[in-house]
Protein backbone atom coordinates (compact mmCIF):
# COMPACT_ATOMS: atom_id res chain seq x y z
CA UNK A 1 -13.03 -17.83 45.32
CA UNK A 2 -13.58 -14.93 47.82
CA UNK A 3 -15.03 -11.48 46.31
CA UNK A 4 -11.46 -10.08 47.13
CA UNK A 5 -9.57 -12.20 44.49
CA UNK A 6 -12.29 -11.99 42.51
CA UNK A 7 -12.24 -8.04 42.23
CA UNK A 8 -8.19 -8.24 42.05
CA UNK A 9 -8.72 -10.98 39.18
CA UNK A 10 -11.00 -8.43 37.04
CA UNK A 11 -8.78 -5.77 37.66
CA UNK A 12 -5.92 -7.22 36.51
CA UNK A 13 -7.92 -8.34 33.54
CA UNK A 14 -9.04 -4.82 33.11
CA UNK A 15 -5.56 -3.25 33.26
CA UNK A 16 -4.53 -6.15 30.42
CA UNK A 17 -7.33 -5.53 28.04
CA UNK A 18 -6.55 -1.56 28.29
CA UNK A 19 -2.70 -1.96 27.61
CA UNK A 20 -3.65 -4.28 24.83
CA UNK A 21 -5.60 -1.01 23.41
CA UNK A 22 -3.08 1.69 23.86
CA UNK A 23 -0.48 -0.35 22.45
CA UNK A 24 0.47 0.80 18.95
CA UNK A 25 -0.19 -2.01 16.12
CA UNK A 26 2.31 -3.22 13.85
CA UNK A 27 2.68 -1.32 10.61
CA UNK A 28 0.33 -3.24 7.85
CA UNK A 29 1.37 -4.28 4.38
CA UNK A 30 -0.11 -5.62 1.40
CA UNK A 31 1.13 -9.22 0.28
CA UNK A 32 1.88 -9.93 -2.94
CA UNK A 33 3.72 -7.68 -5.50
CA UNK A 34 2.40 -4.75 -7.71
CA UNK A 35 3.37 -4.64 -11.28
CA UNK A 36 3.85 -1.59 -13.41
CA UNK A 37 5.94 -0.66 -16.83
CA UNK A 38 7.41 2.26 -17.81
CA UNK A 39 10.19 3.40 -20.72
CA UNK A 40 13.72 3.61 -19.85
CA UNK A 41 15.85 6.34 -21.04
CA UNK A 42 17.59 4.67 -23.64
CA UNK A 43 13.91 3.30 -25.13
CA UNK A 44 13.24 0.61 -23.88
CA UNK A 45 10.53 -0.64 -22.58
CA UNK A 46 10.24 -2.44 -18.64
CA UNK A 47 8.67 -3.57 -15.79
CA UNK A 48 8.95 -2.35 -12.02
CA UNK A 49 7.14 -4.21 -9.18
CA UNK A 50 6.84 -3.62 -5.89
CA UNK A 51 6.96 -6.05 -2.98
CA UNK A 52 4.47 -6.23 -0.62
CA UNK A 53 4.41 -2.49 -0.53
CA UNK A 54 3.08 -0.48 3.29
CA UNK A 55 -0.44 0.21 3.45
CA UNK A 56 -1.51 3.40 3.45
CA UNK A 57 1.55 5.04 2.44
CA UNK A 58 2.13 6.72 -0.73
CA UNK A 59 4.93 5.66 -2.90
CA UNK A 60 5.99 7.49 -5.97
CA UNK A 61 7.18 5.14 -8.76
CA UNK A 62 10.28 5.66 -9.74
CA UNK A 63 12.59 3.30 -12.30
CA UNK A 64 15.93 3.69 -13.63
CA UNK A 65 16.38 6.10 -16.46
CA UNK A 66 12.97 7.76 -15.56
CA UNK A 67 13.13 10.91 -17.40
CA UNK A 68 11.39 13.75 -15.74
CA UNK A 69 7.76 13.91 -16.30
CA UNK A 70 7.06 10.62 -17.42
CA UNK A 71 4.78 8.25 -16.32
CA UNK A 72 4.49 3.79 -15.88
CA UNK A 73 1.75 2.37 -17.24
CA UNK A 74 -0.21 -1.32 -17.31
CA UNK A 75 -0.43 -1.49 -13.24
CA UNK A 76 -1.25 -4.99 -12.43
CA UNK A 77 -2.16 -5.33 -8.72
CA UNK A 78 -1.45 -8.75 -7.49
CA UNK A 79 -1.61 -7.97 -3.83
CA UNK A 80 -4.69 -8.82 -1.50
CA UNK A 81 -4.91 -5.19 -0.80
CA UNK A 82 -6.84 -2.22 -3.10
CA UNK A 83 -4.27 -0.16 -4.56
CA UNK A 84 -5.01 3.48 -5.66
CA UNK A 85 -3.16 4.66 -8.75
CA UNK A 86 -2.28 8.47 -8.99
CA UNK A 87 -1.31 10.12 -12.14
CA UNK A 88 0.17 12.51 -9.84
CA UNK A 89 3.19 11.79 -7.90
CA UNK A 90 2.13 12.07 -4.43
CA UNK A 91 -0.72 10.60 -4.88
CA UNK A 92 -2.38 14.09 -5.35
CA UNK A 93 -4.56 15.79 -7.60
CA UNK A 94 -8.16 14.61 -9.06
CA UNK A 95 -7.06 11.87 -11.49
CA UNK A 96 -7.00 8.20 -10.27
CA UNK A 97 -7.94 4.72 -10.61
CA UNK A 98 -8.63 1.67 -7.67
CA UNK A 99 -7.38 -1.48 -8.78
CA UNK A 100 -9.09 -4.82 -6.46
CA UNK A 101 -6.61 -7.07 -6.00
CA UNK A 102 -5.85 -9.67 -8.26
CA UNK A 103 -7.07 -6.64 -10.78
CA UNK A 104 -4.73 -5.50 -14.13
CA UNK A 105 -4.85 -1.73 -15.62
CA UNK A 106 -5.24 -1.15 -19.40
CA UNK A 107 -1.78 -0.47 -21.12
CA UNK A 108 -3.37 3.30 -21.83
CA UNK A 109 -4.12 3.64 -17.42
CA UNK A 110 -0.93 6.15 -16.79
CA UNK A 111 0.38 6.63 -12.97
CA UNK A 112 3.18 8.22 -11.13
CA UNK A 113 2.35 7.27 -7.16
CA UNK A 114 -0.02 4.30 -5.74
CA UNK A 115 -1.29 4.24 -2.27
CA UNK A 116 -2.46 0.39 -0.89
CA UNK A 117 -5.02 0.15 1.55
């Protein structure tokens, strides 16, 4: 091989590897689904899930019948990623919880927004 394809060879190889890098990735997810109950309007009680929900993205929990103000409770995470419970919606203020995956929430662990990492 003669030091001319040689140098054209790493070049090219160069100019692959640094598209590779300024390529955007692919939006991540967690797999699995992440459990959580909550009270309808009419009293009864239910359970919400989420489907391998976007990571790093908050998402505000919201059910049918939610009355203003209230909360879900009982998160069960069964996901393989560490979710972040909020009892704020958007997944603000100073009171939260990290569930590991696989991990379940007491029935008395109240949240409005969970962010997945």
């Amino acid at each position: 091989m003669s030091v001319r394809s040689l140098t054209a060879t790493l070049g090219a190889a160069c100019s692959a590897f640094a598209l590779l890098l300024a390529a955007p990735g692919s939006a991540s997810a967690a797999t699995g689904q992440f459990h959580y109950t909550y009270t309808t309007a009419e009293g009864y009680e239910a359970v919400g899930f989420l489907n391998s929900p976007a990571s790093g993205t908050c998402i505000n929990l919201t059910a049918p019948g939610f009355a203003p103000g209230t909360a879900s409770r009982a998160p069960q995470n069964r996901t393989d990623a560490t979710a972040t419970v909020f009892l704020n919606a958007d997944c603000e203020g100073d009171t939260y919880y990290t569930l590991r995956p696989g991990a379940d929430g007491s029935d008395r662990l109240l949240l409005r927004s969970v962010v997945f990492s």
